[in-house]
Protein backbone atom coordinates (compact mmCIF):
# COMPACT_ATOMS: atom_id res chain seq x y z
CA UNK A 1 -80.49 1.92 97.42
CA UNK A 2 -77.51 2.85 99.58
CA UNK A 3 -76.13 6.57 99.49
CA UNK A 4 -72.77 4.96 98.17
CA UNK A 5 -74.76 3.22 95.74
CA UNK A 6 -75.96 6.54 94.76
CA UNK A 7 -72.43 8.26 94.59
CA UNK A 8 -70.66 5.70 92.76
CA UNK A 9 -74.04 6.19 90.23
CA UNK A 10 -73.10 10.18 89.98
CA UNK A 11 -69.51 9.31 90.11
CA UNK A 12 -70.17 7.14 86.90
CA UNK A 13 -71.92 9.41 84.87
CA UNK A 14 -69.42 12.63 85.71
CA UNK A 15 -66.81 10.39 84.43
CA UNK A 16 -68.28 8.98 81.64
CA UNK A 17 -69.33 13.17 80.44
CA UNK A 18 -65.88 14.10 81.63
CA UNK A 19 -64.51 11.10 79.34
CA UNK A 20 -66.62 11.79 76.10
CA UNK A 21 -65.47 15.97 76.38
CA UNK A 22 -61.43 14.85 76.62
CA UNK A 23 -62.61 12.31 73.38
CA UNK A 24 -64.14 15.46 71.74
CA UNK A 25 -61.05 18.16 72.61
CA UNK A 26 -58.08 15.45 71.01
CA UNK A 27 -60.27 15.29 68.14
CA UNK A 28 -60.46 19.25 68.03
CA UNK A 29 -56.68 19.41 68.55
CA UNK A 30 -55.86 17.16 66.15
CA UNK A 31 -57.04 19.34 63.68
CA UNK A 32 -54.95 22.50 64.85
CA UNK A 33 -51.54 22.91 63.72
CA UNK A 34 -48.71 24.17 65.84
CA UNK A 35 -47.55 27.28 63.43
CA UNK A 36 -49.52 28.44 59.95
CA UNK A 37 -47.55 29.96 57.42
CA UNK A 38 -50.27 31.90 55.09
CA UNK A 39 -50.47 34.21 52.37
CA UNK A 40 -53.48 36.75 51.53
CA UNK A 41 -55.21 33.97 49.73
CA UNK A 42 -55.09 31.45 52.62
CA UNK A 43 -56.56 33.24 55.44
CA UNK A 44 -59.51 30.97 55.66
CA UNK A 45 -57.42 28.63 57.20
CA UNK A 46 -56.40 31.16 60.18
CA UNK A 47 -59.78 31.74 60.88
CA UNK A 48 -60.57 27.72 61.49
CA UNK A 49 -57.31 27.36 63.38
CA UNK A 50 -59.18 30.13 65.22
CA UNK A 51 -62.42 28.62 65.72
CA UNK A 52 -60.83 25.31 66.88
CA UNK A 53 -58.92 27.09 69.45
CA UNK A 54 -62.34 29.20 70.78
CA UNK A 55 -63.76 25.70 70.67
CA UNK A 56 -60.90 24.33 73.00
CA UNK A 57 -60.72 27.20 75.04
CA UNK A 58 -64.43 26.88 75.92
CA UNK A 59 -63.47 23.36 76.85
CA UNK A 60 -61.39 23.37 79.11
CA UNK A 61 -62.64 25.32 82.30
CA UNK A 62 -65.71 21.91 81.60
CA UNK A 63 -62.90 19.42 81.52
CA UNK A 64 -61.21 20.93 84.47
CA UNK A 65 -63.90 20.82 86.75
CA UNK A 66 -65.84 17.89 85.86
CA UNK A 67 -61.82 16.13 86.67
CA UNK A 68 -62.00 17.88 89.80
CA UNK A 69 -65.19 16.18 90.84
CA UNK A 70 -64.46 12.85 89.79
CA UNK A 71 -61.22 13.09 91.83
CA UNK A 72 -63.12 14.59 94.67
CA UNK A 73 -66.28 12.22 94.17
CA UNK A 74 -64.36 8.87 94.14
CA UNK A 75 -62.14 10.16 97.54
CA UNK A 76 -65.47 10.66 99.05
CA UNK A 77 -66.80 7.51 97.70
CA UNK A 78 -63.92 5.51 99.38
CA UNK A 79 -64.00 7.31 102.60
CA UNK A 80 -67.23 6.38 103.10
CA UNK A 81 -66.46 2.74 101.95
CA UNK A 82 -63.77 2.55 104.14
CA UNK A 83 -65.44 3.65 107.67
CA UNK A 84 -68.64 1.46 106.70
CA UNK A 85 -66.08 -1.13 106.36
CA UNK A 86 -64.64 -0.39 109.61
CA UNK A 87 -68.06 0.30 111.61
CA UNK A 88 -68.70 -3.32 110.54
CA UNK A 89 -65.96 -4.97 111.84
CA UNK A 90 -66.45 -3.02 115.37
């Protein structure tokens, strides 16, 4: 198996976790509203709109980096593709 083989392998499954936690954070968000008007005997719902944004926040430092590497991982990937390609022709 090649080393680009490899790469486009990792590349796959980075994505592929990177897609699934962007699936799982617009679910999350859907669920949060914008602005909560509550009385005293509502407050239940302030503390989920709570826990969905401590959910999101934990998110999103995962979703930024694992997008990071996929954009940096496929660069690579083609780089590498592209002076193979032109060693060949040489």
């Amino acid at each position: 198996m090649s080393p680009l083989v490899g790469m486009m392998i990792v590349w796959g499954v980075l994505t592929a976790v990177l897609i699934i936690l962007l699936i799982y954070r617009s679910t999350l968000t859907m669920q949060e509203d914008d602005q909560l008007y509550l009385s005293d005997s509502e407050s239940h719902m302030q503390k989920e709109q709570t826990e969905i944004l401590t959910k999101v926040n934990k998110l999103n430092p995962f979703v930024r980096w694992l997008g990071a590497a996929s954009g940096v991982l496929i660069l690579v990937i083609a780089g590498i593709f592209i002076y193979q390609q032109m060693t060949v022709m040489q």
